[in-house]
Protein backbone atom coordinates (compact mmCIF):
# COMPACT_ATOMS: atom_id res chain seq x y z
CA UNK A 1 -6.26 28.01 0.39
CA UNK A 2 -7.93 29.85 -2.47
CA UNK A 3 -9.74 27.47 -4.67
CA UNK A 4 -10.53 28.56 -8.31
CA UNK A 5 -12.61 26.09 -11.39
CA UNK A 6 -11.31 27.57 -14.84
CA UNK A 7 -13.09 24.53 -16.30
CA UNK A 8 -16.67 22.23 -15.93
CA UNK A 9 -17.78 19.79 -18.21
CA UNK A 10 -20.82 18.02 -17.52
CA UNK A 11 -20.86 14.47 -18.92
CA UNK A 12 -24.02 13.06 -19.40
CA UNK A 13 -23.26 9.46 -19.90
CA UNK A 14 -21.37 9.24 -16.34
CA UNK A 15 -23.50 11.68 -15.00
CA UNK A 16 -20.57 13.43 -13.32
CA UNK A 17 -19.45 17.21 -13.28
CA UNK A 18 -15.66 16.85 -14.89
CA UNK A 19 -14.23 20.01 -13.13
CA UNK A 20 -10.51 21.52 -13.52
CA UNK A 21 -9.04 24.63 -11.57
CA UNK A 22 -6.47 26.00 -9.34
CA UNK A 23 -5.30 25.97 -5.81
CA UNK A 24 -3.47 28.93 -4.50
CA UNK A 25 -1.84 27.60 -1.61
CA UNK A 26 1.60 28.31 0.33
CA UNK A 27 1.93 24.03 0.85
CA UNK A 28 0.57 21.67 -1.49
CA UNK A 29 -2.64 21.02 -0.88
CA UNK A 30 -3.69 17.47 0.68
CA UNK A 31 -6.05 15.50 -1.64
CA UNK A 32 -8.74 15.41 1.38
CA UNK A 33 -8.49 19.37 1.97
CA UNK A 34 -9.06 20.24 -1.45
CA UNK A 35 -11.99 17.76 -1.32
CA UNK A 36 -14.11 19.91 0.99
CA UNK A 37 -12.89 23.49 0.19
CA UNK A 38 -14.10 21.55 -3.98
CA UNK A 39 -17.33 20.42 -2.04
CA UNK A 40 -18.45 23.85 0.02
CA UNK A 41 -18.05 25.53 -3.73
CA UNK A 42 -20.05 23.10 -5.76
CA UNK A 43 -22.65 22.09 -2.94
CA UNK A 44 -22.13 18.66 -2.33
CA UNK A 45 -20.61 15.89 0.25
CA UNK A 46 -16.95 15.66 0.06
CA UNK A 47 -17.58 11.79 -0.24
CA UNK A 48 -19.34 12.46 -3.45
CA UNK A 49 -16.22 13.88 -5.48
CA UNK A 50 -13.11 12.52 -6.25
CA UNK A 51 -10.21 14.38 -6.19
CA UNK A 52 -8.10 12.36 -9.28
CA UNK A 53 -4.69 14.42 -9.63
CA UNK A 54 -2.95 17.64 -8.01
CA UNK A 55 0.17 18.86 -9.59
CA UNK A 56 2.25 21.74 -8.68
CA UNK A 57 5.76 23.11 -10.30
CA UNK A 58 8.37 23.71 -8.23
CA UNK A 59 8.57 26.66 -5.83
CA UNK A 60 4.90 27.76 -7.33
CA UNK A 61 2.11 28.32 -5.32
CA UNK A 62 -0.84 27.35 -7.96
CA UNK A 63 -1.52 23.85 -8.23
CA UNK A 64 -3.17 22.64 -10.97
CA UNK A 65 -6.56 19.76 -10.33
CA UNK A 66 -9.08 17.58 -11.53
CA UNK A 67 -12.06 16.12 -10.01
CA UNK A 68 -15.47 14.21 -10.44
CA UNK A 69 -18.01 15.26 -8.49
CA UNK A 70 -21.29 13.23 -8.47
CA UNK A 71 -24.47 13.56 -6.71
CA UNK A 72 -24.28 10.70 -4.23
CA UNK A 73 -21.46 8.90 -2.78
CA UNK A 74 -22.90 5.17 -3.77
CA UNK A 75 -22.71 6.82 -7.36
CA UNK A 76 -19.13 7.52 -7.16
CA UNK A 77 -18.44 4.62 -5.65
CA UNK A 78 -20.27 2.43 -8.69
CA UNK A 79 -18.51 4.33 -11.17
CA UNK A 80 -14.81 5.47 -9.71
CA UNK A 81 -12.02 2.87 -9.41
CA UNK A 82 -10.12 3.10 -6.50
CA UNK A 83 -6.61 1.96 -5.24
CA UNK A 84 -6.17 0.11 -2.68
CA UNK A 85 -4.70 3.05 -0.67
CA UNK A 86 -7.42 5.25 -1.30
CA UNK A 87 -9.96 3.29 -0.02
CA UNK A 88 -7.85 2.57 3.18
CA UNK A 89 -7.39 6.31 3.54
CA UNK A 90 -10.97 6.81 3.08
CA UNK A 91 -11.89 4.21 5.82
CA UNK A 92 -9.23 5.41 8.04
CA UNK A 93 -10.76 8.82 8.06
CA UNK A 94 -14.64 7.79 8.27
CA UNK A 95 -13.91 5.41 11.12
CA UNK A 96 -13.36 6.50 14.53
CA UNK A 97 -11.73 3.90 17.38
CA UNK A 98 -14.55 3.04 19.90
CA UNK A 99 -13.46 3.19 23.82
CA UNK A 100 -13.95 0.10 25.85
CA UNK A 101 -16.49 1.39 29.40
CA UNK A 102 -14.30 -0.02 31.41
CA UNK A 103 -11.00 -1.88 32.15
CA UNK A 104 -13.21 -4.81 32.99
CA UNK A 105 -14.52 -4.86 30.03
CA UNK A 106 -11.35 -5.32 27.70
CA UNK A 107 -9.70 -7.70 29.80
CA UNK A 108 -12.83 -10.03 29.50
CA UNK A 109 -13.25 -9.44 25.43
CA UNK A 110 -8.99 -10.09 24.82
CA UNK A 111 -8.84 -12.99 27.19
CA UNK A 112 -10.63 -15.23 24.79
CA UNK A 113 -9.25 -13.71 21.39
CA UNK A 114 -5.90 -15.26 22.28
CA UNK A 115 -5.06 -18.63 21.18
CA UNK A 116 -2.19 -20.37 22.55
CA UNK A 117 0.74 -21.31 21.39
CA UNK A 118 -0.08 -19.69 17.86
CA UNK A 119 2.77 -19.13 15.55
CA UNK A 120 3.17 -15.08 14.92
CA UNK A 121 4.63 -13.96 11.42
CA UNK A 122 8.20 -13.05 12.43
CA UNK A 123 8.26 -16.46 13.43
CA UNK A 124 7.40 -17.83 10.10
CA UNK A 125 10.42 -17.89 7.48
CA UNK A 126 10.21 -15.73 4.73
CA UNK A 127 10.02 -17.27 1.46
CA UNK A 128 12.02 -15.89 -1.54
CA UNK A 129 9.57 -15.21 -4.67
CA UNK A 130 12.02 -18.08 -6.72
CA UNK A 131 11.48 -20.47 -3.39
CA UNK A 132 7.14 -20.30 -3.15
CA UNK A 133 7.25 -20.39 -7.46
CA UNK A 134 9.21 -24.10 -7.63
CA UNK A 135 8.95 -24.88 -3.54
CA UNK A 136 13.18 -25.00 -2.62
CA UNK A 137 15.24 -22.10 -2.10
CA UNK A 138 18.03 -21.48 -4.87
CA UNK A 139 20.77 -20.04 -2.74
CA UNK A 140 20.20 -22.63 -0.14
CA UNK A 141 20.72 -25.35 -2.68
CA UNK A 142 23.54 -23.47 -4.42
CA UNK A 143 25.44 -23.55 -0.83
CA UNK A 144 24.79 -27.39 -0.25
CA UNK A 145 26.06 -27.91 -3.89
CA UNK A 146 29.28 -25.52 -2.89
CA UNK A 147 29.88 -27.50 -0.10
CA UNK A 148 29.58 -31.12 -1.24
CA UNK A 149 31.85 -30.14 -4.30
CA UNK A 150 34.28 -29.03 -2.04
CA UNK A 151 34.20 -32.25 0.56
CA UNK A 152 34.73 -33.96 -2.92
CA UNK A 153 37.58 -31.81 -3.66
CA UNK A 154 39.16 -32.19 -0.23
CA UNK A 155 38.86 -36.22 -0.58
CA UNK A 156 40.15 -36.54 -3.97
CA UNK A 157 43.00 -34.30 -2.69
CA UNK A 158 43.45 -37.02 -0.08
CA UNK A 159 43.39 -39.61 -2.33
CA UNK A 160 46.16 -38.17 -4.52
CA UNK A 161 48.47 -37.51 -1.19
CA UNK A 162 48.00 -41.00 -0.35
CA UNK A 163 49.05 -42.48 -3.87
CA UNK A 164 52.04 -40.03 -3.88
CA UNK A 165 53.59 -41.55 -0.65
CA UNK A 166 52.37 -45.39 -1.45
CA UNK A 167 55.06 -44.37 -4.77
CA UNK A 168 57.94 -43.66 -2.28
């Protein structure tokens, strides 16, 4: 991956580096990858930039960026909005899963976690957006309603077969 800035802005009032450039890559380039080959260039932390768009045309091998690169990461963070994804992808990637000693040890700490008897979500009925907004399902009441009308239907049908031989 061959990284190239054809444009830096410094803006003062964000105190950011606004930076634009290309990516020569054969695949497109991964937000996080172009974060540290952007970083090793300009001398920072990868978790001081951010990385906002990479676009590439079809069958082209130069993708097109943008990115804010700040001096500290508590900077970026005060300034930068980020999705909900982002940050999630950020705190997948800084975290790493810690490995229980022994198998002692895990038994003991997930033996009191569980509660019993608890309900589990696929348990739980799913509520229709229409249902939680005015509390009763509409296509549960439309099928009562269906079938009422035609009990109704079936007695009055009765009714008039009864009438008909009371005539003869």
């Amino acid at each position: 991956m061959k990284l190239k800035i054809t444009n830096e802005k410094q803006n003062p009032v964000f105190n950011r580096r606004e930076i634009q450039g290309t990516i020569e890559s054969d695949t497109a380039p991964k937000k996080q990858e172009a974060a540290k080959a952007l970083a090793e260039k300009c001398n920072v932390s990868p978790d001081a930039l951010r990385i906002l768009y990479i676009n590439g045309k079809f069958g082209a091998r130069n993708f097109e960026f943008k990115a804010n690169v700040y001096s500290s990461k508590e900077q970026r963070d005060n300034l930068e909005h980020m999705s909900k994804k982002e940050k999630e992808a950020e705190a997948s990637a800084t975290e790493t899963p810690a490995e229980p000693a022994t198998p002692a040890e895990t038994s003991a700490e997930s033996a009191p976690a569980q509660k019993p008897e608890e309900k589990t979500p696929a348990e739980e009925p799913v509520k229709t957006p229409a249902e939680e907004a005015i509390g009763v399902n509409p296509v549960e009441e439309a099928k009562k309603a269906e079938d009422e009308k035609a009990e109704e239907d079936k007695k009055e049908k009765e009714k008039t077969e009864e009438e008909k031989q009371l005539e003869k």
